[in-house]
C-alpha atoms as a PDB file:
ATOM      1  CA  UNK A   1       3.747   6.783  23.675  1.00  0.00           C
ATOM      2  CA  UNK A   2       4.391   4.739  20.203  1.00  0.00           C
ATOM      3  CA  UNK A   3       7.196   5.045  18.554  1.00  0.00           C
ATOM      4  CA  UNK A   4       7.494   4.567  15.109  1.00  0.00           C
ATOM      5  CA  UNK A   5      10.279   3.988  12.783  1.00  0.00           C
ATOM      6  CA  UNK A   6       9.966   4.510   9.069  1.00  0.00           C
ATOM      7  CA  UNK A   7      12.029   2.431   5.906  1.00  0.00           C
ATOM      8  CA  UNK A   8      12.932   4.417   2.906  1.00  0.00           C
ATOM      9  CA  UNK A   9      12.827   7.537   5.542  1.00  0.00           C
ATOM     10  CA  UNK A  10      14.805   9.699   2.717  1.00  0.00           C
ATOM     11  CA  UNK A  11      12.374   8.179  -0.271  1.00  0.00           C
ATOM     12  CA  UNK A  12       9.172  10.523  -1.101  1.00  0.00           C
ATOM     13  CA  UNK A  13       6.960   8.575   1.010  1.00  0.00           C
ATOM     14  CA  UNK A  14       9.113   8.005   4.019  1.00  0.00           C
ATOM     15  CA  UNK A  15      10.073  11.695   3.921  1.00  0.00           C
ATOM     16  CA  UNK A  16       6.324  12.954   3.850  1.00  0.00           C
ATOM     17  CA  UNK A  17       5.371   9.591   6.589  1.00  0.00           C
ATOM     18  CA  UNK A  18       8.190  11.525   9.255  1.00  0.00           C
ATOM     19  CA  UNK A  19       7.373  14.867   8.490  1.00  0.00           C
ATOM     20  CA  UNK A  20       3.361  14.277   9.221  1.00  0.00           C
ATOM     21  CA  UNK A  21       4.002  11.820  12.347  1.00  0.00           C
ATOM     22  CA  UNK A  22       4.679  14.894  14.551  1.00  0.00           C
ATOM     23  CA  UNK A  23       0.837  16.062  14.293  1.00  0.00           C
ATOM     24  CA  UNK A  24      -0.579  12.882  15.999  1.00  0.00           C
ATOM     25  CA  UNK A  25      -0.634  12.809  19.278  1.00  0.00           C
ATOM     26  CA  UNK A  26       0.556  10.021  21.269  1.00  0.00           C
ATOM     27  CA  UNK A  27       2.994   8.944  18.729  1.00  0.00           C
ATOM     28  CA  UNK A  28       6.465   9.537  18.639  1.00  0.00           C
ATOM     29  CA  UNK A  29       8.779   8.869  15.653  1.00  0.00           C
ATOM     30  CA  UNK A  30      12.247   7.184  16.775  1.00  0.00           C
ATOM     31  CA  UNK A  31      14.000   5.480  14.009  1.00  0.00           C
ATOM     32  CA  UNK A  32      14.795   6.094  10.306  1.00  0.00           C
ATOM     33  CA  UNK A  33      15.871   3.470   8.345  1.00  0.00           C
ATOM     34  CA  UNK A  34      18.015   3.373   4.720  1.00  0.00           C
ATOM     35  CA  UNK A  35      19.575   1.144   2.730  1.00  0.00           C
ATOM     36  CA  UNK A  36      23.268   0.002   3.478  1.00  0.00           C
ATOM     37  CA  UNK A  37      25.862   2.468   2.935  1.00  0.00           C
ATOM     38  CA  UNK A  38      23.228   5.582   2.295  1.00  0.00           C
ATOM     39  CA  UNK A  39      24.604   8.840   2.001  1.00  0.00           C
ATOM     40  CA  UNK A  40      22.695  10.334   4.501  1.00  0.00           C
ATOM     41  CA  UNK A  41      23.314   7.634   6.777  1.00  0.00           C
ATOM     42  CA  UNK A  42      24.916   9.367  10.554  1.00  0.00           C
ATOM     43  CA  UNK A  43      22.786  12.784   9.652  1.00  0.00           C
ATOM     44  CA  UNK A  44      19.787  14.333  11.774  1.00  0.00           C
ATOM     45  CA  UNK A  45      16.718  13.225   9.534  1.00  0.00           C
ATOM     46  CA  UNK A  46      14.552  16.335  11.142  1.00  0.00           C
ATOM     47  CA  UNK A  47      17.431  18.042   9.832  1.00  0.00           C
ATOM     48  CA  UNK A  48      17.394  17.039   6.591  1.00  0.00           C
ATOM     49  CA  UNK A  49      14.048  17.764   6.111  1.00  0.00           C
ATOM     50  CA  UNK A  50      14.154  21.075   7.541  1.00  0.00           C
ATOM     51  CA  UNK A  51      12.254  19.989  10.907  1.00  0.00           C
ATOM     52  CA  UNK A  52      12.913  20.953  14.442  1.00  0.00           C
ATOM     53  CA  UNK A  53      12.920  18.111  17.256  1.00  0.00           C
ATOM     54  CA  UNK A  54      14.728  15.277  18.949  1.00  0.00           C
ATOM     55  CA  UNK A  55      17.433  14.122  16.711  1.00  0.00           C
ATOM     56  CA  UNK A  56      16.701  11.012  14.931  1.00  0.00           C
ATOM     57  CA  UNK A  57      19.661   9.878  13.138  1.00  0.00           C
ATOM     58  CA  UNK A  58      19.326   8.235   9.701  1.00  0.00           C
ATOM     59  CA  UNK A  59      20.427   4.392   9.963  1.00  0.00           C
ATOM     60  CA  UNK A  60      21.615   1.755   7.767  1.00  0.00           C
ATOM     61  CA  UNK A  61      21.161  -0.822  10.716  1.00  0.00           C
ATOM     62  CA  UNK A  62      17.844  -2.387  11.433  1.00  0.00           C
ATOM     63  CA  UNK A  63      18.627  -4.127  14.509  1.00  0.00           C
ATOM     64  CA  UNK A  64      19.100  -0.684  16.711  1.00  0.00           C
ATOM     65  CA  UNK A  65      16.354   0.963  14.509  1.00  0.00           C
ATOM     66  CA  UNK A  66      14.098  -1.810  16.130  1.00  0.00           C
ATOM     67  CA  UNK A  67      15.622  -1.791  19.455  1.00  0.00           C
ATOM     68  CA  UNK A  68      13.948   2.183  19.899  1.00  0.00           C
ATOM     69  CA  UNK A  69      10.958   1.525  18.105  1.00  0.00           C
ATOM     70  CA  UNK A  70       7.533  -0.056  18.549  1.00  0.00           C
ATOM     71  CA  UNK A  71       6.076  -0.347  14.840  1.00  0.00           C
ATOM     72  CA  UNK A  72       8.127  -0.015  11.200  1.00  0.00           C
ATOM     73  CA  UNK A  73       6.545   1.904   8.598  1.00  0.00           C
ATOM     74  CA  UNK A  74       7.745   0.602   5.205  1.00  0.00           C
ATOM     75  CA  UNK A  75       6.999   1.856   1.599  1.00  0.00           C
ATOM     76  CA  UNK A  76      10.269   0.814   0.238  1.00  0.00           C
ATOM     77  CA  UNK A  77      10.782  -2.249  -1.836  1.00  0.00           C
ATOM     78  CA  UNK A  78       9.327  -6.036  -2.010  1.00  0.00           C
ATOM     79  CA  UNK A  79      12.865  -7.081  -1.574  1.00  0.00           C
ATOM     80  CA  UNK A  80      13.911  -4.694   1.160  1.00  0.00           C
ATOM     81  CA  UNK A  81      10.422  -5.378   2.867  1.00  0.00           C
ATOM     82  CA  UNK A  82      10.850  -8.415   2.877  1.00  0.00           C
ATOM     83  CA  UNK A  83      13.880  -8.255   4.981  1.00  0.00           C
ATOM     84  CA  UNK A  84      12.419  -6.257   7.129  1.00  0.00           C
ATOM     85  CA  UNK A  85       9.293  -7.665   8.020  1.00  0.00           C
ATOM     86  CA  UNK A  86      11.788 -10.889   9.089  1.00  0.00           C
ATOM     87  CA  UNK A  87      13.514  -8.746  11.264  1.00  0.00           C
ATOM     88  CA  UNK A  88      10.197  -7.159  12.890  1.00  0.00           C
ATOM     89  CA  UNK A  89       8.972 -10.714  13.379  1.00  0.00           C
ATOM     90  CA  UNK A  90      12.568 -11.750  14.758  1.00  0.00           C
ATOM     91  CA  UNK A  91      12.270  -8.991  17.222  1.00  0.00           C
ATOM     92  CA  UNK A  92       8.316  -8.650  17.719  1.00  0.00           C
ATOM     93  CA  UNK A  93       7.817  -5.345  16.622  1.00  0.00           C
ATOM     94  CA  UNK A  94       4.276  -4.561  14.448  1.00  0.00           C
ATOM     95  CA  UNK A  95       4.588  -3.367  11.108  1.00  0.00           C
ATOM     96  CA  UNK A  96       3.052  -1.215   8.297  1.00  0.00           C
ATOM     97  CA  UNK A  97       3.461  -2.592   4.894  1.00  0.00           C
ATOM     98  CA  UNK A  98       2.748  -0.027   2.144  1.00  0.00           C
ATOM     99  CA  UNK A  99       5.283  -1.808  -0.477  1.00  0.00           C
ATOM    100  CA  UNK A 100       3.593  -3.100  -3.886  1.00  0.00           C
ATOM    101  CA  UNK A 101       5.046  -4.760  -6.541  1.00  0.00           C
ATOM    102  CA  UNK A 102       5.653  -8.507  -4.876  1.00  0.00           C
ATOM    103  CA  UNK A 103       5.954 -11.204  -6.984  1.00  0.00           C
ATOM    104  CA  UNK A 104       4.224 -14.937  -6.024  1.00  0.00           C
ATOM    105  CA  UNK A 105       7.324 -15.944  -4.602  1.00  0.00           C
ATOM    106  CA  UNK A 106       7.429 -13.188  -2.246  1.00  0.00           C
ATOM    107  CA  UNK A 107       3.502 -13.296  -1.155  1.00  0.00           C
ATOM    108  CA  UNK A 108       4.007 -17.175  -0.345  1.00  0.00           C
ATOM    109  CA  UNK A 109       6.752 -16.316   2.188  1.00  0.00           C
ATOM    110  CA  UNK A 110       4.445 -13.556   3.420  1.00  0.00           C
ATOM    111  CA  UNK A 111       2.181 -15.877   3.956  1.00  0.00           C
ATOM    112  CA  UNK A 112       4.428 -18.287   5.562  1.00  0.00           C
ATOM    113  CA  UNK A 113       5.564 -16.151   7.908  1.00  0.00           C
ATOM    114  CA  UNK A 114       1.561 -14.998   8.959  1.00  0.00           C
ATOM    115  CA  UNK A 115       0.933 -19.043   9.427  1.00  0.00           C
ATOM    116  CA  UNK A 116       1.661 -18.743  13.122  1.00  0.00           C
ATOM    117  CA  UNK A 117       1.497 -15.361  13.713  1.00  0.00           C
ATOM    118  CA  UNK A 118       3.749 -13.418  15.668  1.00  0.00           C
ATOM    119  CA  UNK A 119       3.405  -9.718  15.260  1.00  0.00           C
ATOM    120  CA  UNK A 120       0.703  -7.744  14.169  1.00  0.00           C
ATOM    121  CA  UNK A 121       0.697  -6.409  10.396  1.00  0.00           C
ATOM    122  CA  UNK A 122      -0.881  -4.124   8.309  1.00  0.00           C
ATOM    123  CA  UNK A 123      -0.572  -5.001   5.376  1.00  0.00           C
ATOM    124  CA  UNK A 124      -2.113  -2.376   2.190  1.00  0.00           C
ATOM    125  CA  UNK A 125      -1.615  -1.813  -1.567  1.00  0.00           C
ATOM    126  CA  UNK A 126      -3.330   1.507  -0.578  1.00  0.00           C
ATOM    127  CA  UNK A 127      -3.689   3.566   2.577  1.00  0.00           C
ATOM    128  CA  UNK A 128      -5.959   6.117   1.780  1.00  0.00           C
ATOM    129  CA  UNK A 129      -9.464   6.190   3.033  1.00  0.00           C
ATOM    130  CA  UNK A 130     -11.056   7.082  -0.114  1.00  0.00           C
ATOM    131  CA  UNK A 131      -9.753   3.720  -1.934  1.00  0.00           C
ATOM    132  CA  UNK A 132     -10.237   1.251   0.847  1.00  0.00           C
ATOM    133  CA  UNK A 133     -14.023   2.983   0.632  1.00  0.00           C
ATOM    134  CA  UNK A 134     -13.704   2.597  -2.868  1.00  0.00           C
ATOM    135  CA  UNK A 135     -13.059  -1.318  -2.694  1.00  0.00           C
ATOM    136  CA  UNK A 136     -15.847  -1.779  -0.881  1.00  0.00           C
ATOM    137  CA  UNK A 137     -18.220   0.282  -3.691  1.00  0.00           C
ATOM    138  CA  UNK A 138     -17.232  -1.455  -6.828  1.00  0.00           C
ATOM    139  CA  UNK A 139     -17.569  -5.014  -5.126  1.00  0.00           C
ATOM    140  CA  UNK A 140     -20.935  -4.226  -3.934  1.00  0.00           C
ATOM    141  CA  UNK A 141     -21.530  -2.756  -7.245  1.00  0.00           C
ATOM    142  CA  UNK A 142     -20.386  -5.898  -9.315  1.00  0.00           C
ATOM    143  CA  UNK A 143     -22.443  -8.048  -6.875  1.00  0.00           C
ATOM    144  CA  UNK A 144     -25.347  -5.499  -7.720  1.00  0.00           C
ATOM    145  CA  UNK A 145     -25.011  -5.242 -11.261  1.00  0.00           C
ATOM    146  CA  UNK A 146     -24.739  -9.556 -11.640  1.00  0.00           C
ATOM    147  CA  UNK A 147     -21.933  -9.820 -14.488  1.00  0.00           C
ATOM    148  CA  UNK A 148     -24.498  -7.900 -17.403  1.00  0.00           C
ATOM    149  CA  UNK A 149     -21.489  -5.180 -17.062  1.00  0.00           C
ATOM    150  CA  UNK A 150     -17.977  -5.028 -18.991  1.00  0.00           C
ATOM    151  CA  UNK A 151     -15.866  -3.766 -16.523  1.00  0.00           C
ATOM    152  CA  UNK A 152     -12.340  -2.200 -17.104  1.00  0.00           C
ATOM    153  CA  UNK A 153      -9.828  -0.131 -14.853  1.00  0.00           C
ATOM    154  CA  UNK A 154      -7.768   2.197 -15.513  1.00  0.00           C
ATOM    155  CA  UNK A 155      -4.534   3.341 -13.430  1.00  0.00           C
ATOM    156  CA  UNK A 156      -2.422   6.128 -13.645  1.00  0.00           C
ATOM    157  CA  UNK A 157       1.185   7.499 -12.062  1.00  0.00           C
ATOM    158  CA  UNK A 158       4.129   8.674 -12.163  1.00  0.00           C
ATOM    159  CA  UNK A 159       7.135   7.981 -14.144  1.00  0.00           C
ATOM    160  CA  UNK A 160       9.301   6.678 -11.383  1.00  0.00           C
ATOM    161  CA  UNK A 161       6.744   4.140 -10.630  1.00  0.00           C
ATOM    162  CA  UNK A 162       9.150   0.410 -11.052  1.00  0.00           C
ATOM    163  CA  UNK A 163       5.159  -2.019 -11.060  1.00  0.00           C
ATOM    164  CA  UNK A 164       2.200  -2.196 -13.079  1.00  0.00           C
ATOM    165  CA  UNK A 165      -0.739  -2.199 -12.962  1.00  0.00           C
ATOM    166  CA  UNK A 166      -0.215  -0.354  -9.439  1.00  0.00           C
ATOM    167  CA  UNK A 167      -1.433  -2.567  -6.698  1.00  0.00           C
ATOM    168  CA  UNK A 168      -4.530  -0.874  -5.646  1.00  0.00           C
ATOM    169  CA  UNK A 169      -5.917  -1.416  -9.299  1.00  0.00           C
ATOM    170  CA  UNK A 170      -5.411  -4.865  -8.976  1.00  0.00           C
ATOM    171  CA  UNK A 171      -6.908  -4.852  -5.681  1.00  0.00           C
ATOM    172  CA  UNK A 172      -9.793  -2.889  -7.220  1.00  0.00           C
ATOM    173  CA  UNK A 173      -9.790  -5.621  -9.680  1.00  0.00           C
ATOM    174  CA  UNK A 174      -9.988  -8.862  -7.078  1.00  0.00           C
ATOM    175  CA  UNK A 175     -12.904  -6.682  -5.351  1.00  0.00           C
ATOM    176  CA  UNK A 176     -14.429  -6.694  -8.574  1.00  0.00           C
ATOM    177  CA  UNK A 177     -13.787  -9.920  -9.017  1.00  0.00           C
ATOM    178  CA  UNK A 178     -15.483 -11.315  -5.970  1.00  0.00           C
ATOM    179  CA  UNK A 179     -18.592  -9.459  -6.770  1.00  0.00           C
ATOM    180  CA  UNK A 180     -19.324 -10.668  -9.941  1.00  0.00           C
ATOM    181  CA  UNK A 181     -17.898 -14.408  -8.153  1.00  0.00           C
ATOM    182  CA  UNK A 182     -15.445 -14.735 -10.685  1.00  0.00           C
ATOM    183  CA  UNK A 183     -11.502 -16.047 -10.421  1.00  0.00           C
ATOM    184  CA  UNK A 184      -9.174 -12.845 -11.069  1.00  0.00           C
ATOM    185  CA  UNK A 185      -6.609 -15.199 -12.336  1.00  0.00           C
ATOM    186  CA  UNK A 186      -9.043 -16.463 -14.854  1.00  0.00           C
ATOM    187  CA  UNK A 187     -11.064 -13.214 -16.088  1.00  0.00           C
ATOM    188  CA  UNK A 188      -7.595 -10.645 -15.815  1.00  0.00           C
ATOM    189  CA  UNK A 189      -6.743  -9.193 -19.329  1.00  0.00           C
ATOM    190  CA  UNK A 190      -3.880  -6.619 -19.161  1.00  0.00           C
ATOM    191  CA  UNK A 191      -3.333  -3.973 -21.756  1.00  0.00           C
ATOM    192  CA  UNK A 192      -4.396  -5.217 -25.368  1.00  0.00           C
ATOM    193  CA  UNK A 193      -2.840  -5.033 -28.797  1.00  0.00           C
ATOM    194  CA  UNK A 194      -3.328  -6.318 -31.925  1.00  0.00           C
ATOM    195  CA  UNK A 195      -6.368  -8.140 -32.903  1.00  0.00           C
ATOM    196  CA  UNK A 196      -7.462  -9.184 -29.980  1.00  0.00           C
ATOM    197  CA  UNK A 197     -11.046 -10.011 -30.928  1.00  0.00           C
ATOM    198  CA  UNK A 198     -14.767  -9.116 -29.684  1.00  0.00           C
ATOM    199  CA  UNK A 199     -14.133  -8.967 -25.591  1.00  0.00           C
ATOM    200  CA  UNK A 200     -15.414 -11.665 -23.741  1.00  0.00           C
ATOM    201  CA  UNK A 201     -18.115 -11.658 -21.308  1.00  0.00           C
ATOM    202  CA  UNK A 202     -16.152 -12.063 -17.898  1.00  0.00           C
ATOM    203  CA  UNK A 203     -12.842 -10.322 -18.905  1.00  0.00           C
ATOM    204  CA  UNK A 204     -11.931  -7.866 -16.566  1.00  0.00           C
ATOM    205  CA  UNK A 205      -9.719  -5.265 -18.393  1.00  0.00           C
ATOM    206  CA  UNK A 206      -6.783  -3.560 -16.150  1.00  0.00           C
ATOM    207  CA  UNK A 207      -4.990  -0.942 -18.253  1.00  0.00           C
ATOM    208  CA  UNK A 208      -1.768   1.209 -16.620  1.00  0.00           C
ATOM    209  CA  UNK A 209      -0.579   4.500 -17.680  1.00  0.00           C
ATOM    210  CA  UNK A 210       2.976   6.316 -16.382  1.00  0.00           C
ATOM    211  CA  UNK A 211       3.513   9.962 -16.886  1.00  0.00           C
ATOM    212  CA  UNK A 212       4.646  12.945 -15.244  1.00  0.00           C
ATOM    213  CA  UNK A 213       4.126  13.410 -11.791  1.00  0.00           C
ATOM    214  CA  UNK A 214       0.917  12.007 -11.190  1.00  0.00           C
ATOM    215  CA  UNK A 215       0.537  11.225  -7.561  1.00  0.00           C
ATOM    216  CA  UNK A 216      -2.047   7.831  -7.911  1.00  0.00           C
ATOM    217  CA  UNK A 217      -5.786   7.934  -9.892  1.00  0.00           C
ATOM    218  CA  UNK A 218      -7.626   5.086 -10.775  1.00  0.00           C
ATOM    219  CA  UNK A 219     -11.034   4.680 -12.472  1.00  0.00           C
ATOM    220  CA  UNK A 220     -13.366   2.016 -12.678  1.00  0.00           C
ATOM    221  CA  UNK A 221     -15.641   1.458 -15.453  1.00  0.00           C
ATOM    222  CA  UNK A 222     -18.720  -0.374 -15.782  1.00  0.00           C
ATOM    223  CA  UNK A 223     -19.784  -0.361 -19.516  1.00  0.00           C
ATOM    224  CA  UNK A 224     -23.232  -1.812 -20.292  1.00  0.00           C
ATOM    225  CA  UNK A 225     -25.604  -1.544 -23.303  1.00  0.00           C
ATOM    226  CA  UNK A 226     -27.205   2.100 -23.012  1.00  0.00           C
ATOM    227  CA  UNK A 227     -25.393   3.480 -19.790  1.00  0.00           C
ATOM    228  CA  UNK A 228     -21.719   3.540 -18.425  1.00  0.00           C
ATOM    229  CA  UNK A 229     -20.571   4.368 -14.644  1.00  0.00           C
ATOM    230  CA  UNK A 230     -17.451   5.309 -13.429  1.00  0.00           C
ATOM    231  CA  UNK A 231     -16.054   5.697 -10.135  1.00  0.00           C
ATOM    232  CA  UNK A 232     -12.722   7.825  -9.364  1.00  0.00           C
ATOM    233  CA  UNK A 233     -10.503   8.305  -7.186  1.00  0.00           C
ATOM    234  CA  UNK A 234      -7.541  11.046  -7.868  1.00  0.00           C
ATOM    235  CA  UNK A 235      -4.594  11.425  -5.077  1.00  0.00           C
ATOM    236  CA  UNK A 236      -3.652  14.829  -5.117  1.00  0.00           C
ATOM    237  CA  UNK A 237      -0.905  14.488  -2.328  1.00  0.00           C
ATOM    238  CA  UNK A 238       1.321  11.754  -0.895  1.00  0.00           C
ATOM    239  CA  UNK A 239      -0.090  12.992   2.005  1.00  0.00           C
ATOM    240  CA  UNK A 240      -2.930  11.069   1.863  1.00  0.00           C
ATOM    241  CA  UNK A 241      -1.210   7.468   1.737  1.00  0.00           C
ATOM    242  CA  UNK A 242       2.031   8.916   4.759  1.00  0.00           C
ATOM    243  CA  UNK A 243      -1.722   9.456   6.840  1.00  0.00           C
ATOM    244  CA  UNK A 244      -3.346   6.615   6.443  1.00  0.00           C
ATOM    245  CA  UNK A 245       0.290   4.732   7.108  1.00  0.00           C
ATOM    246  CA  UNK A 246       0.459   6.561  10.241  1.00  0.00           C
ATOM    247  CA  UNK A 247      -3.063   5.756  11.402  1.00  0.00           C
ATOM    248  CA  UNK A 248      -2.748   2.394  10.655  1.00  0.00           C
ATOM    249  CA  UNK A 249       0.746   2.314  13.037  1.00  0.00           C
ATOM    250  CA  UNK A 250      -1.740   3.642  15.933  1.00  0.00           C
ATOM    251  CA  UNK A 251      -4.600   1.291  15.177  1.00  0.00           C
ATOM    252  CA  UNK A 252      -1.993  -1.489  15.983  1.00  0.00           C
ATOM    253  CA  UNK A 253      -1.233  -1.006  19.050  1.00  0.00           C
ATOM    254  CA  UNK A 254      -2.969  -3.894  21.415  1.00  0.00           C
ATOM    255  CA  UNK A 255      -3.802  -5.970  18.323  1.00  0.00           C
ATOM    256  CA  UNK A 256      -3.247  -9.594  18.420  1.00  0.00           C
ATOM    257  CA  UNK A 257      -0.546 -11.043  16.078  1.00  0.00           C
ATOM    258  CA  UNK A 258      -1.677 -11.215  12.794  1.00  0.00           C
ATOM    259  CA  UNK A 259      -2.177 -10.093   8.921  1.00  0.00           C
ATOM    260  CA  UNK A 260      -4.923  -7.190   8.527  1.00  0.00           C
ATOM    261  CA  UNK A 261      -4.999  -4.407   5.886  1.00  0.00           C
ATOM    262  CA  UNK A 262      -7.042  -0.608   5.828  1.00  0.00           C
ATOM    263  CA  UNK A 263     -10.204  -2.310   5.586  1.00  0.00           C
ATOM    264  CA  UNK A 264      -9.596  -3.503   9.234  1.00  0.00           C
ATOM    265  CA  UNK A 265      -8.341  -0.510  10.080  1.00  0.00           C
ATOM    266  CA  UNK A 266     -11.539   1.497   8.592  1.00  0.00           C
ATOM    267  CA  UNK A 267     -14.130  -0.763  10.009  1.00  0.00           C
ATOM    268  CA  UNK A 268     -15.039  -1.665   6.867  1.00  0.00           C
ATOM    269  CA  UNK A 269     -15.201  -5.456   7.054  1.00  0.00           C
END
């Protein structure tokens, strides 16, 4: 049986990642974590949510989450992740990293901490199935279409949402990217005002909008002289990411130490 523990557990995505880990079979969920001092920290999380089951007390204390658990699912914060993820390597535990947002500080010591490996990882600026089959698409799209396309990208969520552009739209962007062979750092042009003049031939546009409630849709455009295609993808329900988390936490188990993401996970590589 794998247990799972889950950051943020009384955020929106932890909440929905607990509440769904009780349809999977062979998979157990035995740890909530929150931040220090938490309100809710002591209480019954099944509780709080209005679930029936084994108790599993809300925690402020990572070290005893980790002692009953197997793999920690986190969609908190870069900074809280990254604490975390040095405790799961501390104590050998897997992890699934759903957290966007990090700066280039914060990726290096990622990366540090992958150089010699010591748990497994995954690692995804988007769980769902339909975007990790999406960033396959638009790459073999841009490698299709040779560069004769203006490509742009457009991203929209909620108002609570602290980054932008959201993390899958820049990965959607770096797939692009690596299609048309092109440097993301070099070609990235974010929002535009002013006079900007006539676009350039490798730009690749990333635009962000926040409003309302809007779970997570992104769009990618390929403009060329005559014709346009888009390709969509519109997240109706957290539901979809607290799934793929949770599938990624079972595809884990056995896996040598190691960074992967969903495209792992999906076969997709």
């Amino acid at each position: 049986m794998l247990k799972i523990a889950v950051a943020g557990a009384r955020g929106r995505m932890g909440s929905r990642i607990a509440a769904l880990s009780a349809e999977y079979e062979g998979l157990t969920l035995a740890g909530a974590l929150e931040q220090e001092g938490h309100p809710d920290a002591g209480k019954d999380l099944l509780a709080l949510l209005g679930l029936t089951g084994p108790s599993v007390p809300v925690s402020d204390d990572i070290s005893s989450v980790m002692r009953a658990s197997d793999v920690l699912i986190d969609f908190t914060r870069p900074s809280s992740t990254l604490a975390n993820l040095r405790a799961c390597v501390q104590s050998g535990k897997g992890m699934v990293i759903g957290t966007t947002g990090f700066n280039p500080d914060e990726l290096e010591e990622i990366k540090r901490l992958f150089s010699s490996p010591r748990i497994p990882c995954v690692m995804a600026a988007n769980m769902s199935m339909g975007i990790n089959l999406l960033l396959k698409i638009v790459r073999d799209m841009a490698r299709a279409l040779e560069g004769d396309y203006d490509v742009e990208i457009i991203e929209a969520h909620h108002r609570h949402k602290k980054d932008a552009p959201s993390g899958t739209a820049l990965r959607l962007a770096q797939s692009v990217a690596e299609g048309f062979g092109r440097n993301l750092d070099e070609v990235a042009v974010y929002a535009r005002k002013g006079m900007v003049g006539e676009r350039s031939r490798h730009e690749i546009g990333i635009q962000a909008i926040r409003a309302g409630d809007i779970v997570g849709e992104h769009t990618v455009m390929f403009g060329g002289l005559g014709e346009r295609i888009e390709v969509t993808h519109k997240a109706s329900s957290r539901d979809t990411f607290a799934r793929g988390a949770l599938r990624a936490a079972i595809w884990l188990q056995g896996r040598k130490p190691g960074l992967y993401d969903m495209q792992d996970v999906l076969g997709l590589k």
